[in-house]
Protein backbone atom coordinates (compact mmCIF):
# COMPACT_ATOMS: atom_id res chain seq x y z
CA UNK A 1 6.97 -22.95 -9.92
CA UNK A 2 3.31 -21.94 -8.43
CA UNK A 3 4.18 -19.60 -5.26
CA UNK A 4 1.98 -23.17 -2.85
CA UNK A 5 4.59 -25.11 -4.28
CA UNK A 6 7.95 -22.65 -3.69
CA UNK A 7 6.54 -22.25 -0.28
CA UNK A 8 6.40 -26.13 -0.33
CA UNK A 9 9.69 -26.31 -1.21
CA UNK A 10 11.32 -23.33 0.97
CA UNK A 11 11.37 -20.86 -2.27
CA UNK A 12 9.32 -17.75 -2.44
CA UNK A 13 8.75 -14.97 -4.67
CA UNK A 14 9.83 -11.83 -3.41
CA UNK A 15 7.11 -9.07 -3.21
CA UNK A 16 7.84 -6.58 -6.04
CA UNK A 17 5.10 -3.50 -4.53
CA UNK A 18 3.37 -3.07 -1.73
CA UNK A 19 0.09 -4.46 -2.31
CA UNK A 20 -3.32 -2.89 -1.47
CA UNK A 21 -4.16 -5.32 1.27
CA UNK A 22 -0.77 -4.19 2.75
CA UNK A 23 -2.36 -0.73 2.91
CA UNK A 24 -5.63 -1.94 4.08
CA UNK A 25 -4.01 -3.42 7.06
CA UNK A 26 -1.68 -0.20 7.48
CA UNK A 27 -5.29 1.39 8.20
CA UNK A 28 -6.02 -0.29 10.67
CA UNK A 29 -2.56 -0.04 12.53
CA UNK A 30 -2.99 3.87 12.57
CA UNK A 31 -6.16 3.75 13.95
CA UNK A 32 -3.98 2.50 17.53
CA UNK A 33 -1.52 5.62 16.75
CA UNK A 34 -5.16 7.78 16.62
CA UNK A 35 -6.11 6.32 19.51
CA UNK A 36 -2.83 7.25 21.43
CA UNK A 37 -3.22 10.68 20.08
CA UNK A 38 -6.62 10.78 21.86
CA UNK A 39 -5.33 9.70 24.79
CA UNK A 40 -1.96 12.17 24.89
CA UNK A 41 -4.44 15.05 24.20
CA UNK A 42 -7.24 14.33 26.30
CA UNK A 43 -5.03 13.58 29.79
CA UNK A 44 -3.59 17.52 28.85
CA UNK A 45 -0.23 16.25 28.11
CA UNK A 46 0.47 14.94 31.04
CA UNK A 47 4.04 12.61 32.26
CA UNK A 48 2.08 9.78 32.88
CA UNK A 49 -0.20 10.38 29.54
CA UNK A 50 3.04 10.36 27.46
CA UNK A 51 4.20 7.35 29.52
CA UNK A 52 1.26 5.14 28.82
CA UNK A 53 1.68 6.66 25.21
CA UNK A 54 5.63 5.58 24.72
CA UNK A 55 5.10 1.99 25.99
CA UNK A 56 1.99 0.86 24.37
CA UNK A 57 3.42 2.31 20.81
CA UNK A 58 7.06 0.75 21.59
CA UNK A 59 5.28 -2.51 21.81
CA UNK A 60 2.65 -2.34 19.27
CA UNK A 61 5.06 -0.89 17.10
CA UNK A 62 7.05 -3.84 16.92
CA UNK A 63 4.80 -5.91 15.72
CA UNK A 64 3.48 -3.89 12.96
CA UNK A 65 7.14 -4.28 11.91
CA UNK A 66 6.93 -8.12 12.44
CA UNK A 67 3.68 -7.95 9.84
CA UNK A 68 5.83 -5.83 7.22
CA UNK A 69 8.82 -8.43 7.62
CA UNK A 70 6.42 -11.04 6.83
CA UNK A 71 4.96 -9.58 3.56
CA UNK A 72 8.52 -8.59 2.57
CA UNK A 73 8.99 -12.54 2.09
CA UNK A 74 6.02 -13.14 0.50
CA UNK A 75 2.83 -11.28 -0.63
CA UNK A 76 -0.45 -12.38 0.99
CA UNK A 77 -1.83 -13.67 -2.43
CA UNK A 78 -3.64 -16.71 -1.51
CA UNK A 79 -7.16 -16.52 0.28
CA UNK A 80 -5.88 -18.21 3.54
CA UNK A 81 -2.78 -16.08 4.14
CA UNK A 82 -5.51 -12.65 3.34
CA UNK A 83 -8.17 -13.79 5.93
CA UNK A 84 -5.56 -14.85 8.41
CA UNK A 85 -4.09 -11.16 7.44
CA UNK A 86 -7.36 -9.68 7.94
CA UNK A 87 -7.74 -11.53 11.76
CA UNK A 88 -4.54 -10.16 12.68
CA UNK A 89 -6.19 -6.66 11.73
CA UNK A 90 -9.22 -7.91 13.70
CA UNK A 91 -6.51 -7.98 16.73
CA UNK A 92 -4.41 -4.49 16.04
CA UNK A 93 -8.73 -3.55 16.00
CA UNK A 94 -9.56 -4.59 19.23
CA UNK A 95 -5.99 -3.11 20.23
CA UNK A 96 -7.04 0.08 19.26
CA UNK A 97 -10.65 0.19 20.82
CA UNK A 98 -9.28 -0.86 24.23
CA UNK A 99 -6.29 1.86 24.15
CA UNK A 100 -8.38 4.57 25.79
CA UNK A 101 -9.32 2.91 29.24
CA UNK A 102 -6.14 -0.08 29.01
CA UNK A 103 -4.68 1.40 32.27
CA UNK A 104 -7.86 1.98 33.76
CA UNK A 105 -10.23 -0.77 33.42
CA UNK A 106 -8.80 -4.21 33.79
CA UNK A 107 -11.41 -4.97 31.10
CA UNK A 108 -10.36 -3.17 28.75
CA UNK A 109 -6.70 -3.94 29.43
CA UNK A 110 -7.16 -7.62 29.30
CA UNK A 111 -8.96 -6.83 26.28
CA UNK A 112 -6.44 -5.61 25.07
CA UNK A 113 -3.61 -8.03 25.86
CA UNK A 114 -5.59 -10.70 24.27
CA UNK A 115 -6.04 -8.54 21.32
CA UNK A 116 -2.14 -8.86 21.03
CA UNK A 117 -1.84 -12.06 21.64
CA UNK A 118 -3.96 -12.51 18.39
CA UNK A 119 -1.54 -10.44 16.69
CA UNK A 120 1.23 -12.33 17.56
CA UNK A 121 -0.52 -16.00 16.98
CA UNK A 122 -1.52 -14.94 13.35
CA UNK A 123 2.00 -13.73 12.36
CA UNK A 124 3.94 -16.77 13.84
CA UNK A 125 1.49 -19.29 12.13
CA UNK A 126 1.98 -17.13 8.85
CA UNK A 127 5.59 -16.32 9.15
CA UNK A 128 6.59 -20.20 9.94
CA UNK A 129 5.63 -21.37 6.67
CA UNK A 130 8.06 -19.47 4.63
CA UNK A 131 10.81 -19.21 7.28
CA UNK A 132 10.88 -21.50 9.88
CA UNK A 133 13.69 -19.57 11.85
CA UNK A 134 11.01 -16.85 13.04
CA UNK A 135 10.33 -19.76 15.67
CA UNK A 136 13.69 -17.85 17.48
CA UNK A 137 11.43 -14.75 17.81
CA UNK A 138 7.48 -16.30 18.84
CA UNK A 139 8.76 -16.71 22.42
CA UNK A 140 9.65 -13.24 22.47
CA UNK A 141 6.55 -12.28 21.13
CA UNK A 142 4.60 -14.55 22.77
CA UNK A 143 6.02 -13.09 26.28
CA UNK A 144 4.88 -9.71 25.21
CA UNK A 145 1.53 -10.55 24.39
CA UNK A 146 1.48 -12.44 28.15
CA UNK A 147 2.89 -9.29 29.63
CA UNK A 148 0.83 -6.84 28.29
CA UNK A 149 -2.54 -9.08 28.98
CA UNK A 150 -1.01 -9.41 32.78
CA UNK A 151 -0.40 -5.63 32.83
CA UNK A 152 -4.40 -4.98 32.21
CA UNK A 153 -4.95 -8.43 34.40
CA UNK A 154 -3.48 -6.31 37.60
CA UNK A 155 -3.69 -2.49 36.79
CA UNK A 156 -2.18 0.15 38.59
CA UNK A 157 1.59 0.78 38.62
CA UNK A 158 2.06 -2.44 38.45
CA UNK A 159 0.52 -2.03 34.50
CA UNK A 160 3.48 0.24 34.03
CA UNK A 161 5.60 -2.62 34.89
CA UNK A 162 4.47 -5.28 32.92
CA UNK A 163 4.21 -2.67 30.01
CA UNK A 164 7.96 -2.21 30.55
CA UNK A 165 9.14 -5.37 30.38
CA UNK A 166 6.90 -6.34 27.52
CA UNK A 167 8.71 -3.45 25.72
CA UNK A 168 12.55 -4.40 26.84
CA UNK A 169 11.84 -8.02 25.66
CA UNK A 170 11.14 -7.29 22.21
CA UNK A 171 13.58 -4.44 21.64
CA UNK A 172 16.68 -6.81 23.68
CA UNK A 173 15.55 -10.01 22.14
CA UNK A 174 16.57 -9.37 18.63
CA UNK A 175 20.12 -8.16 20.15
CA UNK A 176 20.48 -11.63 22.63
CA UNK A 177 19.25 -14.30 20.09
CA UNK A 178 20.78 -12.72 16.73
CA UNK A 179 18.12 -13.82 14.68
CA UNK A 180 18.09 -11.15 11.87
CA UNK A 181 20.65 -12.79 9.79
CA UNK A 182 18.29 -15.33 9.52
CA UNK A 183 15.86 -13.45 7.16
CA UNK A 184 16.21 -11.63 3.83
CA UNK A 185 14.97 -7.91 3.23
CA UNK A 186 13.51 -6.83 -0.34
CA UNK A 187 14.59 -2.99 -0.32
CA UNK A 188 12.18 -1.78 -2.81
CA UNK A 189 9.21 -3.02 -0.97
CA UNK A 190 10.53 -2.81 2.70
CA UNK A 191 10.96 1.18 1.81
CA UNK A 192 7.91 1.59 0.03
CA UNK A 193 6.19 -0.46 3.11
CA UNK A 194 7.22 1.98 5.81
CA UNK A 195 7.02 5.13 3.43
CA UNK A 196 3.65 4.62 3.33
CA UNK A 197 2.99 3.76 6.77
CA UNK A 198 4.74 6.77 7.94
CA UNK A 199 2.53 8.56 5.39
CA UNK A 200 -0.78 7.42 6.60
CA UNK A 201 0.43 8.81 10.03
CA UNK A 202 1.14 11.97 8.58
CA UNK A 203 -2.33 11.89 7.29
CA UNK A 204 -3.76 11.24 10.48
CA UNK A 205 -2.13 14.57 12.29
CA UNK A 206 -3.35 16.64 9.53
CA UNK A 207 -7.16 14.88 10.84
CA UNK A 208 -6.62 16.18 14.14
CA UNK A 209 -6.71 19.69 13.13
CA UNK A 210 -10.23 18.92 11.71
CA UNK A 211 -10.93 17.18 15.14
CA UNK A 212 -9.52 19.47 17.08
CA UNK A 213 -11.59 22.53 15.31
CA UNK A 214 -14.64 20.35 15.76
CA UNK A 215 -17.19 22.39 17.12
CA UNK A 216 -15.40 25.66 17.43
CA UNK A 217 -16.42 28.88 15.45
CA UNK A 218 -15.36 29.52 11.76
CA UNK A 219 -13.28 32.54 12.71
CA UNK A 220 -9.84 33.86 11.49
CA UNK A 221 -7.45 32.88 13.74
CA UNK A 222 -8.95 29.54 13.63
CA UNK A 223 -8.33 29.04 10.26
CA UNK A 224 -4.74 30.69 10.20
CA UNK A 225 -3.95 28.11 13.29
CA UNK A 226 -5.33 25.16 10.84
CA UNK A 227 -3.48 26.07 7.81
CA UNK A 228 -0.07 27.14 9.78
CA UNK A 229 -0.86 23.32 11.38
CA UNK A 230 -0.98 21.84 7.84
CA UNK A 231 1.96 23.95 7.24
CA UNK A 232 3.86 21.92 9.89
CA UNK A 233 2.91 18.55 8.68
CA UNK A 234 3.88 19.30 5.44
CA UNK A 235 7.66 20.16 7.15
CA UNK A 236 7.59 16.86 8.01
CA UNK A 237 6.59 15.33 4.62
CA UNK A 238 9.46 17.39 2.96
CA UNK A 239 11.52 16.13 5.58
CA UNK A 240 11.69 13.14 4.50
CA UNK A 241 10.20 12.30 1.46
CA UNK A 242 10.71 15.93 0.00
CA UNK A 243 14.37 15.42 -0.03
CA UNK A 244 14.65 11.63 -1.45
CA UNK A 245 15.36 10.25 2.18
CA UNK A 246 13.27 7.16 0.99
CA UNK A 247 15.32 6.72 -2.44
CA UNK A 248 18.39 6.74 -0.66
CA UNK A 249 17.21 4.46 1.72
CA UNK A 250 16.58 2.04 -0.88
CA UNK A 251 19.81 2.62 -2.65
CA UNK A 252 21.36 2.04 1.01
CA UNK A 253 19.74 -1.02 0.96
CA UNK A 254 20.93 -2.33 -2.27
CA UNK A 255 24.93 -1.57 -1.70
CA UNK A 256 24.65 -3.62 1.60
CA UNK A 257 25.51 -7.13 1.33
CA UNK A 258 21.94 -8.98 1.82
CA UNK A 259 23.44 -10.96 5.13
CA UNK A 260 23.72 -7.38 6.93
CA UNK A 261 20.52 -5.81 5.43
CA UNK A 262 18.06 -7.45 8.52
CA UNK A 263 20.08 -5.89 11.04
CA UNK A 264 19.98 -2.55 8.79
CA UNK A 265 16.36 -2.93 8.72
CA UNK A 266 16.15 -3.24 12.50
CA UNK A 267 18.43 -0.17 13.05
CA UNK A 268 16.57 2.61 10.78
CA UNK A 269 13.17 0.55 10.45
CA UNK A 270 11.93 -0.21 13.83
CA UNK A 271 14.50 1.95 16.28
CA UNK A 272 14.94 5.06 14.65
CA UNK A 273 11.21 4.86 13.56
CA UNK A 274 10.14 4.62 16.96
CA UNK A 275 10.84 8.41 17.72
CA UNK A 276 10.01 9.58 14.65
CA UNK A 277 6.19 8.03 15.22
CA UNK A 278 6.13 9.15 18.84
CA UNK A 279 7.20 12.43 17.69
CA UNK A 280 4.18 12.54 15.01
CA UNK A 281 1.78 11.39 18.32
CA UNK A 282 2.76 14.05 20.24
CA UNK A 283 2.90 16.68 17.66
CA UNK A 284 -0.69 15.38 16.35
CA UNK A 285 -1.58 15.71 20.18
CA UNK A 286 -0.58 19.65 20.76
CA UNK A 287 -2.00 20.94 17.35
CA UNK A 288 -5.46 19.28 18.19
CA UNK A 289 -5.37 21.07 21.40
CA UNK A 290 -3.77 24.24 19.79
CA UNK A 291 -6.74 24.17 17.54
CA UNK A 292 -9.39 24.53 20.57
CA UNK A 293 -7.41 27.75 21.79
CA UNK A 294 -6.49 29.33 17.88
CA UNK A 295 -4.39 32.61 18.20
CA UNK A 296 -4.00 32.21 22.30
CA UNK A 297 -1.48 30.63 24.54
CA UNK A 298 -1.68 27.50 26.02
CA UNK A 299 -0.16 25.69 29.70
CA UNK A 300 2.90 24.55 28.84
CA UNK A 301 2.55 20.71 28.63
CA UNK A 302 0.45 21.44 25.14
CA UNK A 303 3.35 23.64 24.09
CA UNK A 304 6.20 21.22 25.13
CA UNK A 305 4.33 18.58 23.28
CA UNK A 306 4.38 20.76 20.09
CA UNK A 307 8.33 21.72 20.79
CA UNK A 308 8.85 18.13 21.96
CA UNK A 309 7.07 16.39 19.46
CA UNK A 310 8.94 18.10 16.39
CA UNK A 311 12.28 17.94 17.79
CA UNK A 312 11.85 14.00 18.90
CA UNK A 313 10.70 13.72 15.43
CA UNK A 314 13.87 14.95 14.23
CA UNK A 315 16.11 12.88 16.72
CA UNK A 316 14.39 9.76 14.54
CA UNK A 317 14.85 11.61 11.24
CA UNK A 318 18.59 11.44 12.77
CA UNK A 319 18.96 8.10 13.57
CA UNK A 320 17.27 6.90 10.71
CA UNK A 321 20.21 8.81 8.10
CA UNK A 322 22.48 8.21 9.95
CA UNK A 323 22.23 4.22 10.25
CA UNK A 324 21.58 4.33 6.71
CA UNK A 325 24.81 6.49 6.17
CA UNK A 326 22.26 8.77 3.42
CA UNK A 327 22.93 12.60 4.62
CA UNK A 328 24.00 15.05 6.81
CA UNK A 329 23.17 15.14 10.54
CA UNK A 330 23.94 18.52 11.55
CA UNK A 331 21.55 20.76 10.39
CA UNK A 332 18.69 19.15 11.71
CA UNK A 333 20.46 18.36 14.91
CA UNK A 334 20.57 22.48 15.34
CA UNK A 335 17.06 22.65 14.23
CA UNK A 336 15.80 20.00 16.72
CA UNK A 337 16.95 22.24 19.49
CA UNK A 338 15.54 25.10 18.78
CA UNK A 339 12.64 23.32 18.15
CA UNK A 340 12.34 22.88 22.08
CA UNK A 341 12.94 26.48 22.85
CA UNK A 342 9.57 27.32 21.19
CA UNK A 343 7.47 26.55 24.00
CA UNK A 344 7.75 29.32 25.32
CA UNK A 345 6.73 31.21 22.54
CA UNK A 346 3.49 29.04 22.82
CA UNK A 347 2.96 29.56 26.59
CA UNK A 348 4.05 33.96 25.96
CA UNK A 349 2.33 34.59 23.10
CA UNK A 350 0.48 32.16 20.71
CA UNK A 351 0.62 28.86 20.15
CA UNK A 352 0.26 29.92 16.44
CA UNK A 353 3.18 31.80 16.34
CA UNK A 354 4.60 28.82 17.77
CA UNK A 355 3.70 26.10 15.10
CA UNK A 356 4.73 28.78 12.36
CA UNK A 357 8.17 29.23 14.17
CA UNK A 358 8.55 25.20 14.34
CA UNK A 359 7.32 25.16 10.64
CA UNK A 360 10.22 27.63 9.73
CA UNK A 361 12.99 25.55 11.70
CA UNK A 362 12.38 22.52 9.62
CA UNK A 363 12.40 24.89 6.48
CA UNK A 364 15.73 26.39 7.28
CA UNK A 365 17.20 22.96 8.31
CA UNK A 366 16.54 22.16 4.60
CA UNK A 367 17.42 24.78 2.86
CA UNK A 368 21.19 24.65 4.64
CA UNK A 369 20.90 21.05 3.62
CA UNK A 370 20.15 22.25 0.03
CA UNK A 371 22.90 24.84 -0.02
CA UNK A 372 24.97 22.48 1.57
CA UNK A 373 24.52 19.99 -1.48
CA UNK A 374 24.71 22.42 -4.47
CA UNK A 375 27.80 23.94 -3.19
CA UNK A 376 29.47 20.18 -3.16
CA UNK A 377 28.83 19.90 -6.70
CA UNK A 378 29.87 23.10 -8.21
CA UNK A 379 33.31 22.36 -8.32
CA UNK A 380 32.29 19.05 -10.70
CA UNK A 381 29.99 20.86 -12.37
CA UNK A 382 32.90 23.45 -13.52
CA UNK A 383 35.03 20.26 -14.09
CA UNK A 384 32.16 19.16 -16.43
């Protein structure tokens, strides 16, 4: 059966790998999580910075998951479904431009809104011809995108308003209309889809060291500050692809019965991701500032943004394992609250001492982890 005709006939053929369009459009998504970066860091790490930060990603966030849903039913292999793939990257785009100045200028806010509304027209009119029941989430969607283009529509704290709303729709929609058992999950390429997602983001906080070094002298402490900032981001690599968090996910997947895997995919996919991105954005956000001041302290809304940033990070790690049931909890529960404590290291002495003493936190964490493991399996390995 051709893959026009399954989708004719209410068959299709599961994705087997995450294709390269998939990536292409992954791009484009982290070019809004950039963009938030650039706004955390250049409004100094500010409440209302963050704010602005926390509800445009909530929102934005779930439809990037609404895009990887979709190409977990079916790969984008005909030329219709990739150009209506690449206008709904023309939309996260225009998203992305207009984050700067969304709250600011109604231009760019409405701008933005109808970006979104984009978005969410191209994945409905994708997603309805291979499963008719995402018709129980477009209204959802669809009030979002209305929302967020009345939010730049009115400005002010009103914005903040609309913004909210537009954020506690799609998070409480899934849990009032049950729709997830509705749709199937492919583990292997719903893992590898957010592995590399998560990745890219990665990839983009390791930029902002270049960024934030941009323009400042070639000196010493600069470069000890960029490679202790590396050092960090690799932390978080090792956190959770170091250890096999992503294998395990996918073997989580697999032992659940396929009715209950949607739900799991909503749980450690899209919720417990959510602070594990926002953790990256602010963590992104202090080391490009750090990297302006190398060797020196810093206020300490750049340091709490390091701290902060590493330990909310670790709160998603968290969640994520433990809705997948995949490891323990505890030692990077302990790490994640020491992790705060380091700002004022950052703010008393340097901020590099700082991002090394974060860096060592998430090593420690692991290592108990690894002790942890080896000393569960000794007493087999003498039975052996």
């Amino acid at each position: 059966m051709t893959a026009e005709a399954g989708a004719r006939d209410g068959a299709v053929d599961p994705p087997l790998r995450v294709s390269t369009l998939e990536l292409f459009f992954d791009l484009v998504f982290v070019f809004t999580i950039t963009q938030l970066t650039s706004v955390v860091a250049h409004d100094g790490v500010t409440g209302t910075g963050v704010l602005r930060a926390a509800l445009v990603f909530g929102v934005l966030w779930w439809m990037y998951g609404a895009y990887a849903w979709l190409t977990n039913t079916r790969t984008p292999s005909r030329t219709p479904e990739r150009v209506l793939l690449l206008l709904g990257m023309a939309g996260f785009l225009v998203i992305g431009m207009a984050i700067p100045d969304a709250f600011s200028r109604r231009v760019d806010g409405v701008a933005l809104g109808l970006g979104y509304l984009l978005v969410v027209a191209v994945h409905g009119g994708l997603y309805v011809r291979v499963n008719r029941n995402i018709l129980r989430v477009v209204p959802a969607n669809l009030g979002a995108a209305a929302l967020v283009t009345l939010a730049g529509g009115l400005g002010g704290t009103a914005a903040y308003f609309c913004w909210a709303a537009a954020l506690a729709l799609v998070v409480l929609w899934p849990r009032v209309v049950n729709p997830p058992g509705r749709f199937s999950i492919q583990p292997a390429h719903f893992v590898e889809r957010h592995g590399a997602v998560f990745i890219i983001a990665l990839g983009e906080s390791v930029a902002d060291i270049g960024l934030g070094a941009n323009g400042e002298p070639l000196t010493a402490s600069l470069i000890v500050s960029a490679v202790l900032g590396l050092g960090l981001a690799a932390m978080l690599w090792w956190t959770y692809f170091g250890v096999g968090d992503d294998e395990r996910a996918e073997e989580a997947f697999n032992r659940t019965d396929a009715a209950a895997r949607p739900q799991l995919a909503l749980d450690a996919y899209f919720y417990a991701y959510v602070p594990m991105l926002l953790g990256i954005v602010a963590l992104a956000a202090g080391i490009k500032l750090a990297m302006a001041h190398p060797g020196h302290t810093m206020p300490y809304p750049a340091c709490l943004a390091l701290a902060g940033g590493t330990a909310l990070f670790l709160t998603g790690d968290i969640m994520f394992r433990r809705s997948l049931g995949i490891g323990p909890l505890r030692f990077r529960a302990a790490a994640g609250l020491c992790c705060l404590a380091t700002w004022i290291v950052g703010v008393a002495v340097s901020t590099s001492l700082q991002i090394a003493l974060l860096a060592l936190l998430l090593a420690g964490a692991l290592a108990a982890e690894s002790r942890m493991r080896a000393a569960a399996a000794e007493p087999d390995s003498l039975d052996a």
